[in-house]
C-alpha atoms as a PDB file:
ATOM      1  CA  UNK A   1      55.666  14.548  87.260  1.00  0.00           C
ATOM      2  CA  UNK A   2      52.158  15.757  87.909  1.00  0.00           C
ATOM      3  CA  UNK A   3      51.535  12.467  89.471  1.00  0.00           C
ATOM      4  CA  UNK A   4      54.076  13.241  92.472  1.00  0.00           C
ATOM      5  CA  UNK A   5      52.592  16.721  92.657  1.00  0.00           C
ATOM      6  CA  UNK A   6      49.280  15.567  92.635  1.00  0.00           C
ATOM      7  CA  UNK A   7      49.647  12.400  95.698  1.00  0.00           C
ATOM      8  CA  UNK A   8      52.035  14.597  97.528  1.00  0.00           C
ATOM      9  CA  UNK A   9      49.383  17.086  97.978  1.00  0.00           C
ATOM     10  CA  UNK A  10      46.890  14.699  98.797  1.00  0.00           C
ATOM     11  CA  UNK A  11      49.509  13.466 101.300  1.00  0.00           C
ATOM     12  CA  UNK A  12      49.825  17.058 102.775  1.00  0.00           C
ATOM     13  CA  UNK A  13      45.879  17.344 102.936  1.00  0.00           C
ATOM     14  CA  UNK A  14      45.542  14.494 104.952  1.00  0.00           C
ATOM     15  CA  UNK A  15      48.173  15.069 107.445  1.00  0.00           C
ATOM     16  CA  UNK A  16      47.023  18.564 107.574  1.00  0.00           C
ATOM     17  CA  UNK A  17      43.329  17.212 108.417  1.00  0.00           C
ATOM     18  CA  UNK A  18      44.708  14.851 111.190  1.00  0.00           C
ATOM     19  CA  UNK A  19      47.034  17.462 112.643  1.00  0.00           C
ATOM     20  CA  UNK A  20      44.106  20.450 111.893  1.00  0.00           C
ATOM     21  CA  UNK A  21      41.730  17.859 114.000  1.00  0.00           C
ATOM     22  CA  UNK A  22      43.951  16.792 117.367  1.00  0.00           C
ATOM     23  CA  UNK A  23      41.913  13.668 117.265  1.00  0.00           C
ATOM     24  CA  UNK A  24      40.123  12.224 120.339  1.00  0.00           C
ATOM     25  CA  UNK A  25      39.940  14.275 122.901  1.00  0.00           C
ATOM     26  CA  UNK A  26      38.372  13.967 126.272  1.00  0.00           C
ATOM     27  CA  UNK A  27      34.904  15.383 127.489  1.00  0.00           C
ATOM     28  CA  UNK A  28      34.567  17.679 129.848  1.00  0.00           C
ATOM     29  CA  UNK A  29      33.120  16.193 132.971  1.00  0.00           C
ATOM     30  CA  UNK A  30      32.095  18.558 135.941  1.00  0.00           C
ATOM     31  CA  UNK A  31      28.484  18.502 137.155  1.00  0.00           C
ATOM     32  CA  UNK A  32      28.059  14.664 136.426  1.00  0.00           C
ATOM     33  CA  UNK A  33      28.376  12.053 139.342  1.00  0.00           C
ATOM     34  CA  UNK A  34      31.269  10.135 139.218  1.00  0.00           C
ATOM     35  CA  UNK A  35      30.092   7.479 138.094  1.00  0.00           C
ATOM     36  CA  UNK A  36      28.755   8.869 134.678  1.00  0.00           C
ATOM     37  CA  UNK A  37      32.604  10.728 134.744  1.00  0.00           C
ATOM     38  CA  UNK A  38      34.182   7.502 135.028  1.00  0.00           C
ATOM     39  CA  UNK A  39      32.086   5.851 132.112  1.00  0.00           C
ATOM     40  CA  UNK A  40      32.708   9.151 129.534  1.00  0.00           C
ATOM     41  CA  UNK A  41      36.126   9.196 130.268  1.00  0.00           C
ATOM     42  CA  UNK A  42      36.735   5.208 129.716  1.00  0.00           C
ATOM     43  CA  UNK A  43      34.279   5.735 126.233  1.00  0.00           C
ATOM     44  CA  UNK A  44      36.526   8.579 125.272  1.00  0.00           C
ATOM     45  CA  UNK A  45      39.740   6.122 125.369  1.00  0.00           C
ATOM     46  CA  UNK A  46      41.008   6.854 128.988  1.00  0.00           C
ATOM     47  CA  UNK A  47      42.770   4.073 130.726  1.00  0.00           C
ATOM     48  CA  UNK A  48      41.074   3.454 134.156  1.00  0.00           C
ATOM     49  CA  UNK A  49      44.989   3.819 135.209  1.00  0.00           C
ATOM     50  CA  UNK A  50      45.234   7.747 134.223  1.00  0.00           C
ATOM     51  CA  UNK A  51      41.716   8.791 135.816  1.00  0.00           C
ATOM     52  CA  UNK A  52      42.934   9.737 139.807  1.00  0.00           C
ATOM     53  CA  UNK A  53      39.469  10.655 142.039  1.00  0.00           C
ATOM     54  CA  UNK A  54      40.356  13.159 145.242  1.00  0.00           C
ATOM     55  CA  UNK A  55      38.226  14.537 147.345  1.00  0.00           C
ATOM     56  CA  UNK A  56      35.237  13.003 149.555  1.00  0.00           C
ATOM     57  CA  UNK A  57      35.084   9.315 149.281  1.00  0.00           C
ATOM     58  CA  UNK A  58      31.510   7.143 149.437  1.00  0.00           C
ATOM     59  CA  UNK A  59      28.904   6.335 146.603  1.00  0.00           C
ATOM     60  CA  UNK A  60      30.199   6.913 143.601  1.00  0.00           C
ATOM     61  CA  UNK A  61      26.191   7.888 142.346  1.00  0.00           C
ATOM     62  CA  UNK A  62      26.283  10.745 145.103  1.00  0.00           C
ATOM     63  CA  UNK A  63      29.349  12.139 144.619  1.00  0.00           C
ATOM     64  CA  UNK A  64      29.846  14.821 141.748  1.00  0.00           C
ATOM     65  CA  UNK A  65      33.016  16.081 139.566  1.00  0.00           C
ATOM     66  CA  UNK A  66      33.608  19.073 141.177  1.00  0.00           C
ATOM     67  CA  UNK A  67      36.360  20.115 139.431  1.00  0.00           C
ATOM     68  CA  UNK A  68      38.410  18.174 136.222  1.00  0.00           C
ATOM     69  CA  UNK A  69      41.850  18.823 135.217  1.00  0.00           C
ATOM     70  CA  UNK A  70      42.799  19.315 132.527  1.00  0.00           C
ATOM     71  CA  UNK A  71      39.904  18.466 129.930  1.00  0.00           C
ATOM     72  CA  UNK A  72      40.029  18.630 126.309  1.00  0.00           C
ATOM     73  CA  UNK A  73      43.282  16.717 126.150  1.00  0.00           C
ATOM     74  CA  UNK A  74      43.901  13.329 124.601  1.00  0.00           C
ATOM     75  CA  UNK A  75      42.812  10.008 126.092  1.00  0.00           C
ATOM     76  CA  UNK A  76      46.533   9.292 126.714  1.00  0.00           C
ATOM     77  CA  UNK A  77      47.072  12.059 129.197  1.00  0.00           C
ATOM     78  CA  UNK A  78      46.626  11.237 132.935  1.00  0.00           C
ATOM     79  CA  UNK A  79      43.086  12.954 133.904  1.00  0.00           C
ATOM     80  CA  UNK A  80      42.399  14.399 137.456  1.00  0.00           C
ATOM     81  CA  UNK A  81      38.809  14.564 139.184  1.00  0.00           C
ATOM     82  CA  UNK A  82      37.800  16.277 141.972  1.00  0.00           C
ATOM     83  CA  UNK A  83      34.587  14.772 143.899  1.00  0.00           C
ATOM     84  CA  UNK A  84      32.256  15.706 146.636  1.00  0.00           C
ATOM     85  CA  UNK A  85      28.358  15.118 147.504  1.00  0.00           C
ATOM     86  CA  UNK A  86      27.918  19.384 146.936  1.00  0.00           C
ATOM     87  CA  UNK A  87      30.264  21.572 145.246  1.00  0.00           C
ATOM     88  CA  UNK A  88      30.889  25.062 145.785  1.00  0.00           C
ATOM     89  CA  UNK A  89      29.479  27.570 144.015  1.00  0.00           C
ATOM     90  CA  UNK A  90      31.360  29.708 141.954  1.00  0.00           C
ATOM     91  CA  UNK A  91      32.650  33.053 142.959  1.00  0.00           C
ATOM     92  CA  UNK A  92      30.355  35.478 141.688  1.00  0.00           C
ATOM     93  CA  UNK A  93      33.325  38.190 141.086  1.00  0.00           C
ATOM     94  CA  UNK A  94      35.211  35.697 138.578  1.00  0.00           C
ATOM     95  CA  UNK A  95      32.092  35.754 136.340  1.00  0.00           C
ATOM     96  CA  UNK A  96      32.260  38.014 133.589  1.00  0.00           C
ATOM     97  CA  UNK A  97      29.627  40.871 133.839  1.00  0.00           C
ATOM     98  CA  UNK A  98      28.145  42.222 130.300  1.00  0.00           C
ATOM     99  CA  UNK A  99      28.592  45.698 129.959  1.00  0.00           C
ATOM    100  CA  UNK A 100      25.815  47.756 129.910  1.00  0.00           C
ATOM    101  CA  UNK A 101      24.851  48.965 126.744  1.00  0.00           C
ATOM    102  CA  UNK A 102      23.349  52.634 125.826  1.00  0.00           C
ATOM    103  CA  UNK A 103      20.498  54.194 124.122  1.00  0.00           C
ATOM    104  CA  UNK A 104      21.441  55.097 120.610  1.00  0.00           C
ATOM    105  CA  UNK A 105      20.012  58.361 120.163  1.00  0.00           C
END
């Protein structure tokens, strides 16, 4: 009996471990060019099939991934990238603003 116990545990580590782990997922790709998107996403297990480009269109070296949605999911998942030659900048009242801290006294 402590046999069972014993590889049933080991059988619960490991799928804890995979499940605990997600696997692959894929890399976050704004501020490269599309190009160097295209490439991380394929090495990451993406099928040139789920990756749709929108925005501008021309050299793939001059455009950059303006925006990617989503990102962190698995390779499996359809992947959208937005492209253009300069992306905006981002809205200054979105960023989080440290609070100001006090003198101790």
């Amino acid at each position: 009996m402590k046999y069972a116990v014993a590889v049933s545990s080991v059988v619960c580590f490991a799928l804890f471990l995979l499940a605990g782990c997600g696997g692959p997922t894929t890399p976050d790709t704004e501020g490269q060019n599309l190009t160097r998107a295209r490439q991380a996403l394929a090495d990451s297990g993406v099928p040139e099939g789920n990756i749709t480009v929108v925005g501008e269109r021309g050299d793939p070296d001059d455009l950059f991934v303006c925006d990617q949605d989503p990102d962190g999911v698995a390779p499996t998942e359809p992947v959208n990238i937005e492209v253009a030659t300069a992306c905006p900048e981002d809205d200054d009242s979105r960023k989080k603003k440290r609070p100001k801290i006090g003198r101790r006294r």
